[in-house]
PDB file of N, CA and C in Angstrom:
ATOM      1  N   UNK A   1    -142.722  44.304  -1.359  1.00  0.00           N
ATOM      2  CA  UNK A   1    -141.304  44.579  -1.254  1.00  0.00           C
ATOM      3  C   UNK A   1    -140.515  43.350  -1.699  1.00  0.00           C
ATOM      4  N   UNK A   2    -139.629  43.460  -2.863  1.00  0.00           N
ATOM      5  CA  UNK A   2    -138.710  42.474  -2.794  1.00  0.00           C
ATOM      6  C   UNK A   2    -137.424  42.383  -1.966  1.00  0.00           C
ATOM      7  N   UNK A   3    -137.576  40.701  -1.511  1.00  0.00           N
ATOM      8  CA  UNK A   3    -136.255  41.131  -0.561  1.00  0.00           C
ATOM      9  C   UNK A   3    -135.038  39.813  -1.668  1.00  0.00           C
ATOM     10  N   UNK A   4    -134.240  39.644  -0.838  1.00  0.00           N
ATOM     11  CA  UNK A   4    -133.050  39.430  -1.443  1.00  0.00           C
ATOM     12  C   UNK A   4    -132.672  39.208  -2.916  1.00  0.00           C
ATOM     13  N   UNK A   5    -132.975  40.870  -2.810  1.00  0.00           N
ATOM     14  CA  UNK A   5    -132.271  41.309  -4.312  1.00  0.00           C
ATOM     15  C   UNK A   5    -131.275  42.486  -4.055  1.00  0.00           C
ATOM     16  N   UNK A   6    -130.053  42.590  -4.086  1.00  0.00           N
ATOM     17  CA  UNK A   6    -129.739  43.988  -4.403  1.00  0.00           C
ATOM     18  C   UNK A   6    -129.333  44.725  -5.513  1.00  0.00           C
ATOM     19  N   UNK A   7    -129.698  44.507  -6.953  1.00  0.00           N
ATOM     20  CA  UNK A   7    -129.391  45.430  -7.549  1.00  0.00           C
ATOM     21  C   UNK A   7    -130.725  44.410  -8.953  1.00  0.00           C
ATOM     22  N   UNK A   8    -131.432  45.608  -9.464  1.00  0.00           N
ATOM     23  CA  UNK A   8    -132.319  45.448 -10.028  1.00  0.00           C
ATOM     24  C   UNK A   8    -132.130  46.723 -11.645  1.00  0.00           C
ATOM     25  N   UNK A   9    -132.075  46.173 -13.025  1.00  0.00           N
ATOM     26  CA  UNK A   9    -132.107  46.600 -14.007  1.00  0.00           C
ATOM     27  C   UNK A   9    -132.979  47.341 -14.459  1.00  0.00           C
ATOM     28  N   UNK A  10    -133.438  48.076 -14.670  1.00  0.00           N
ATOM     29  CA  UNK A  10    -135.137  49.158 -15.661  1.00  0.00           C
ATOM     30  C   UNK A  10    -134.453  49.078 -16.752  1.00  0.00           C
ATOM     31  N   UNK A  11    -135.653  49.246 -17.697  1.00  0.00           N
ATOM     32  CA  UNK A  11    -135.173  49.780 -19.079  1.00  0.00           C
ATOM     33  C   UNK A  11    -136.637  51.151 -18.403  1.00  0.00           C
ATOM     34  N   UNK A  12    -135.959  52.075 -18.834  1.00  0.00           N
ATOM     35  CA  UNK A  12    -136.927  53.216 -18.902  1.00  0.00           C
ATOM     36  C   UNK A  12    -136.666  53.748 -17.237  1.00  0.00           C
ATOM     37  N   UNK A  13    -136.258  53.369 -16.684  1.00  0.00           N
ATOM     38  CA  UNK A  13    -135.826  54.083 -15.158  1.00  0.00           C
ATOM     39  C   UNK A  13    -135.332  55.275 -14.842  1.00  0.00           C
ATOM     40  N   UNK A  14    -134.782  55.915 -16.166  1.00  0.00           N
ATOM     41  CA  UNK A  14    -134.084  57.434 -16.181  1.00  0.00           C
ATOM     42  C   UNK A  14    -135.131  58.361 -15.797  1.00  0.00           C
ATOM     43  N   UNK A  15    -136.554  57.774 -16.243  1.00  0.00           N
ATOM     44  CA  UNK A  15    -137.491  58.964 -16.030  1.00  0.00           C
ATOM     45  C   UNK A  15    -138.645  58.764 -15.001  1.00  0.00           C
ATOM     46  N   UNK A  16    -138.479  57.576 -14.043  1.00  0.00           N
ATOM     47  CA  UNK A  16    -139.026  57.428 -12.975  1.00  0.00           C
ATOM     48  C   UNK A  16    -138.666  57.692 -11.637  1.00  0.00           C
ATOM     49  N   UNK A  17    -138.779  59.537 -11.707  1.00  0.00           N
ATOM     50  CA  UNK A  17    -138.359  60.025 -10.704  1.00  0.00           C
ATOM     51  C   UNK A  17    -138.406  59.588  -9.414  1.00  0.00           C
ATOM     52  N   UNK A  18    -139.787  58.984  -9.157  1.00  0.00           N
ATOM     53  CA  UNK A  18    -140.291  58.441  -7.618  1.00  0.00           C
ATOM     54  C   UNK A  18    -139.760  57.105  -7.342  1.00  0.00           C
ATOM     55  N   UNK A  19    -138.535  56.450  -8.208  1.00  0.00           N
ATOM     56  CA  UNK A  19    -137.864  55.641  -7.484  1.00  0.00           C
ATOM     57  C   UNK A  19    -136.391  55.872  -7.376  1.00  0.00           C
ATOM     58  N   UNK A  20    -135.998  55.253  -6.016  1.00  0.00           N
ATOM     59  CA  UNK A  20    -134.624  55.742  -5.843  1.00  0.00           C
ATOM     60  C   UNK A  20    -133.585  55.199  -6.508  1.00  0.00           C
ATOM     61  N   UNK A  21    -132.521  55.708  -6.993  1.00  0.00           N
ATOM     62  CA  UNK A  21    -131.776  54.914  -8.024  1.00  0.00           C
ATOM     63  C   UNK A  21    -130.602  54.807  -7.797  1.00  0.00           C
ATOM     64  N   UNK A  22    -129.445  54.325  -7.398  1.00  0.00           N
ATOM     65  CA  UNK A  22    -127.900  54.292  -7.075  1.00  0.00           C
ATOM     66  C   UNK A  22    -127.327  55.349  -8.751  1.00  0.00           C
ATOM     67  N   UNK A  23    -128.409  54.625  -9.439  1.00  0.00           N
ATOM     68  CA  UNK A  23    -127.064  55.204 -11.015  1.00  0.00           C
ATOM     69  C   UNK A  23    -127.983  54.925 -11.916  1.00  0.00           C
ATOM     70  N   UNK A  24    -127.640  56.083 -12.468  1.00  0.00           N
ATOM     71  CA  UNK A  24    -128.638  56.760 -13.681  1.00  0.00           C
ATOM     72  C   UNK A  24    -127.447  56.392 -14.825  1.00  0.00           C
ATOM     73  N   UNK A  25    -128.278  55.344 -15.777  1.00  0.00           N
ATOM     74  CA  UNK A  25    -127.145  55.085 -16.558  1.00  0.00           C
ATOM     75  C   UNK A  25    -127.773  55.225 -18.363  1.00  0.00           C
ATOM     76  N   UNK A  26    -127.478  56.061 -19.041  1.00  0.00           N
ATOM     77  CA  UNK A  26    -128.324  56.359 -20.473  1.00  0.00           C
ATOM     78  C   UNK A  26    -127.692  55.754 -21.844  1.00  0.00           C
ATOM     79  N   UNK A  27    -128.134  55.409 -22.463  1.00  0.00           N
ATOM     80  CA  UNK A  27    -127.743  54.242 -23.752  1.00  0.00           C
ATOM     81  C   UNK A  27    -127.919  54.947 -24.584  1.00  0.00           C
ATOM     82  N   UNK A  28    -126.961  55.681 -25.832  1.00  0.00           N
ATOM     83  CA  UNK A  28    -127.153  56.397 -26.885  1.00  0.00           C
ATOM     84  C   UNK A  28    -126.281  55.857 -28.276  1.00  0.00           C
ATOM     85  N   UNK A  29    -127.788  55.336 -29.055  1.00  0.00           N
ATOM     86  CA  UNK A  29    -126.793  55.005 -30.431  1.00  0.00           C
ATOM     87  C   UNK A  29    -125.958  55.904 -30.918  1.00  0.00           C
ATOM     88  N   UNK A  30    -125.190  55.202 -31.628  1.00  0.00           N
ATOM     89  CA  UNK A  30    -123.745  55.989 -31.595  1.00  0.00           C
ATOM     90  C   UNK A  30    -123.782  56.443 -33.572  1.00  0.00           C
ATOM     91  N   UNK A  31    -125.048  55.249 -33.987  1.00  0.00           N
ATOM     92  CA  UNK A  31    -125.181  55.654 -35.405  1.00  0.00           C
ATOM     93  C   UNK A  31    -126.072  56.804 -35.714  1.00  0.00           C
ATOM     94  N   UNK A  32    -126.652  57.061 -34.846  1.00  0.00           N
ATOM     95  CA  UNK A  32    -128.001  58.472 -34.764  1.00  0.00           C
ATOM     96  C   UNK A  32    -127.852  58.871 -33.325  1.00  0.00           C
ATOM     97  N   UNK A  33    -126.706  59.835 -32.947  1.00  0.00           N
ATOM     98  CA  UNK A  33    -126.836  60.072 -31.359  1.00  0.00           C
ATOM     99  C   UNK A  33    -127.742  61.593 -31.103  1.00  0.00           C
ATOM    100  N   UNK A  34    -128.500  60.893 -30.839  1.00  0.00           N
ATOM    101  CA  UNK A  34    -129.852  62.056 -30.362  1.00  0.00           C
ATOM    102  C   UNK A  34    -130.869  62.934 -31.978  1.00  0.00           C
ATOM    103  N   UNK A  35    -130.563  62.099 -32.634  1.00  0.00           N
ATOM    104  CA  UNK A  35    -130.987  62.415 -33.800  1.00  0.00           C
ATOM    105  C   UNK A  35    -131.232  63.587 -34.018  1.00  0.00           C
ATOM    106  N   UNK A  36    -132.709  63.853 -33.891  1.00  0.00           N
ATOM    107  CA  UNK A  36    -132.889  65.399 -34.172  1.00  0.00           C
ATOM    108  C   UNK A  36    -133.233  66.021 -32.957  1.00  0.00           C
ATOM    109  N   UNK A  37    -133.014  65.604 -32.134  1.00  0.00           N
ATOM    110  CA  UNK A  37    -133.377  66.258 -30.636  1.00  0.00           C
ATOM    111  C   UNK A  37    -134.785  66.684 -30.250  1.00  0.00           C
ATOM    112  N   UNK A  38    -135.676  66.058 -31.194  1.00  0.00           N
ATOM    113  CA  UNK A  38    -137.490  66.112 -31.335  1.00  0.00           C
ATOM    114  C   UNK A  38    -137.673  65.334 -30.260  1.00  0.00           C
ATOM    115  N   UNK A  39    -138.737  65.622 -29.204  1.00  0.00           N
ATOM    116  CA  UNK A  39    -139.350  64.312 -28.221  1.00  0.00           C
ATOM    117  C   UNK A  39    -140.659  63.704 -28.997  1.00  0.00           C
ATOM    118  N   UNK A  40    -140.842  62.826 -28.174  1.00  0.00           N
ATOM    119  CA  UNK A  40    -141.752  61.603 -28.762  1.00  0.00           C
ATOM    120  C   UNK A  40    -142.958  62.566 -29.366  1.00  0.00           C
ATOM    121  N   UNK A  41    -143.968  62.105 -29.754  1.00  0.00           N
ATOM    122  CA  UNK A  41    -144.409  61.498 -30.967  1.00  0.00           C
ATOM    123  C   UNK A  41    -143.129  61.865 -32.413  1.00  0.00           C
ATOM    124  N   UNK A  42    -142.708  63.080 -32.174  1.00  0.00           N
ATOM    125  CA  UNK A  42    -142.822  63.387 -33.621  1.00  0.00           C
ATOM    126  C   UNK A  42    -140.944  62.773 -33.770  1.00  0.00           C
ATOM    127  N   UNK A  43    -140.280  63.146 -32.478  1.00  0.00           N
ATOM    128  CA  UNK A  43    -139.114  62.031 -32.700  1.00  0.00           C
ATOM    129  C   UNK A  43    -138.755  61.439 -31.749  1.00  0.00           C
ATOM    130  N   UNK A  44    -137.591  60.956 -31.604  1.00  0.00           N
ATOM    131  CA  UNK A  44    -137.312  59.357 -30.613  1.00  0.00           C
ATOM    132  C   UNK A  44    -136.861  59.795 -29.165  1.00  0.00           C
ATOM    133  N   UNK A  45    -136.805  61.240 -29.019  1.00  0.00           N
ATOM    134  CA  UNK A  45    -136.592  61.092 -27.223  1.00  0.00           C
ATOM    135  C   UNK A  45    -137.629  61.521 -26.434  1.00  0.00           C
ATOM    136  N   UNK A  46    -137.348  60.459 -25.400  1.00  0.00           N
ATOM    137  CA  UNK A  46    -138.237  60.240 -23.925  1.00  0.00           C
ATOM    138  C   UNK A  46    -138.465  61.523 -23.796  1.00  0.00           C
ATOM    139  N   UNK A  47    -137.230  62.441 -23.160  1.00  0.00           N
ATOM    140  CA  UNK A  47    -137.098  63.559 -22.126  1.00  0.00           C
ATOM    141  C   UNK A  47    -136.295  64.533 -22.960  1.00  0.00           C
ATOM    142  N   UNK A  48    -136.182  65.917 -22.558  1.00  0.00           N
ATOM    143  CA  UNK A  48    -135.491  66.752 -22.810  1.00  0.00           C
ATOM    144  C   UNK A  48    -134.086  66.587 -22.798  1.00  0.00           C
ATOM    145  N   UNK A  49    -133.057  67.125 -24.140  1.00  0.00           N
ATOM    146  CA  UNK A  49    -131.677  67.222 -24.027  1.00  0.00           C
ATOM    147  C   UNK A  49    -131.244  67.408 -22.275  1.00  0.00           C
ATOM    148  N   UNK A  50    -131.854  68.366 -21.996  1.00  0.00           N
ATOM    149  CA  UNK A  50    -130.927  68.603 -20.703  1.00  0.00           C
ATOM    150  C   UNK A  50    -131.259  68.218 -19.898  1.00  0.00           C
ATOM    151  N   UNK A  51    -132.127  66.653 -19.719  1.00  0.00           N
ATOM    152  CA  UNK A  51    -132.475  65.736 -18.724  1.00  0.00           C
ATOM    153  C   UNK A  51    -131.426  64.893 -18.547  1.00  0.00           C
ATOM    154  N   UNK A  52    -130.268  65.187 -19.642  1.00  0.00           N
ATOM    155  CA  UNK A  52    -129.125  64.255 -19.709  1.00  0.00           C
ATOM    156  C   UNK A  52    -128.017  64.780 -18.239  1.00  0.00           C
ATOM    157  N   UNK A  53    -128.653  65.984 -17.694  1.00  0.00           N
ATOM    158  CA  UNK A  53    -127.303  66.489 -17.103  1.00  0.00           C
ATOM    159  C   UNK A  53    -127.643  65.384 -15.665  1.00  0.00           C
ATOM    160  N   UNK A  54    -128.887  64.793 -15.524  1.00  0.00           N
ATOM    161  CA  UNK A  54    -129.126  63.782 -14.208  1.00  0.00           C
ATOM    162  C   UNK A  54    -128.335  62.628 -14.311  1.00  0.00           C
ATOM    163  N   UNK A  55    -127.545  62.243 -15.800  1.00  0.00           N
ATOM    164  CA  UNK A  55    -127.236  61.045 -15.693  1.00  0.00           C
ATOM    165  C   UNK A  55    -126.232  60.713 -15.168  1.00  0.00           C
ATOM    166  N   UNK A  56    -125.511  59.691 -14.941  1.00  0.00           N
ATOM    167  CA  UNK A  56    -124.425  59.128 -14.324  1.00  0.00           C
ATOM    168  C   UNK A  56    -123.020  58.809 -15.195  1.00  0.00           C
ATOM    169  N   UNK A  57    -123.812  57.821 -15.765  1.00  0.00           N
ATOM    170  CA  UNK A  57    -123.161  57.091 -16.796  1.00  0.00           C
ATOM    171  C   UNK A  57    -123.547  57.195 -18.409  1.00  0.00           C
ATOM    172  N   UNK A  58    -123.001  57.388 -19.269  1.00  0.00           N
ATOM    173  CA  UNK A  58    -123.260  57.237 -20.762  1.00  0.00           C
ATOM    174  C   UNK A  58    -122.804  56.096 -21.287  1.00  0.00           C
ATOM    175  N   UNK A  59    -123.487  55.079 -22.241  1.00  0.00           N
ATOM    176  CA  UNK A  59    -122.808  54.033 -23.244  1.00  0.00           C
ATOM    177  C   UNK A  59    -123.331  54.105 -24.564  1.00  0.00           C
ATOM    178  N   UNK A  60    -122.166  53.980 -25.149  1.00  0.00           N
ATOM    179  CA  UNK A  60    -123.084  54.133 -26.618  1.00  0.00           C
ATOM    180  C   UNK A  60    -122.556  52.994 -27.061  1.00  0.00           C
ATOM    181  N   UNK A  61    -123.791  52.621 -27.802  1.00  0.00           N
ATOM    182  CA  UNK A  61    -124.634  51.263 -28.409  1.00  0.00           C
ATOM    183  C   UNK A  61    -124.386  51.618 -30.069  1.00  0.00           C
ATOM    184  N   UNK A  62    -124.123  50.364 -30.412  1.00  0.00           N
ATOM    185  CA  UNK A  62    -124.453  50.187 -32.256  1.00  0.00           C
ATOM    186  C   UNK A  62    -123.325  51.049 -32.616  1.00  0.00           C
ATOM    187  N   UNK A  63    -122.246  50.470 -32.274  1.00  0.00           N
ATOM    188  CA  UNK A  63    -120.691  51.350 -32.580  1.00  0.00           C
ATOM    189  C   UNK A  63    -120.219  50.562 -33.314  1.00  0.00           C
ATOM    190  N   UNK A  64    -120.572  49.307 -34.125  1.00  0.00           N
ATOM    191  CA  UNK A  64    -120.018  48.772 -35.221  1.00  0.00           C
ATOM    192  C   UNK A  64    -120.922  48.749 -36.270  1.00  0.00           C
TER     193      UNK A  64
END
């Protein structure tokens, strides 16, 4: 157990259900947003489109 920490970063935490999370927060380039909507191997997402409805927060990245 870590103790005096309270707030701890994941990269990849959206899809680790078995930990508890204050805020589900998802990062979507803004130059390819969700590209072709293929999951991994054959394209770039983790989880299903409508795994997005768990999230909290949206930011989109690579906007210049």
């Amino acid at each position: 157990m870590i103790t005096g920490v309270d707030t701890v970063i994941m990269d990849d935490g959206f899809q680790q259900w078995g930990i508890k999370k204050d805020l589900d927060i998802v990062a979507i380039g803004a130059a390819n947003p969700l590209a072709t909507a293929i999951l991994l191997p054959r394209g770039i997402l983790r989880q299903p489109l409508s795994s997005l409805k768990n999230a909290d927060v949206f930011v989109l990245t690579k906007t210049t």
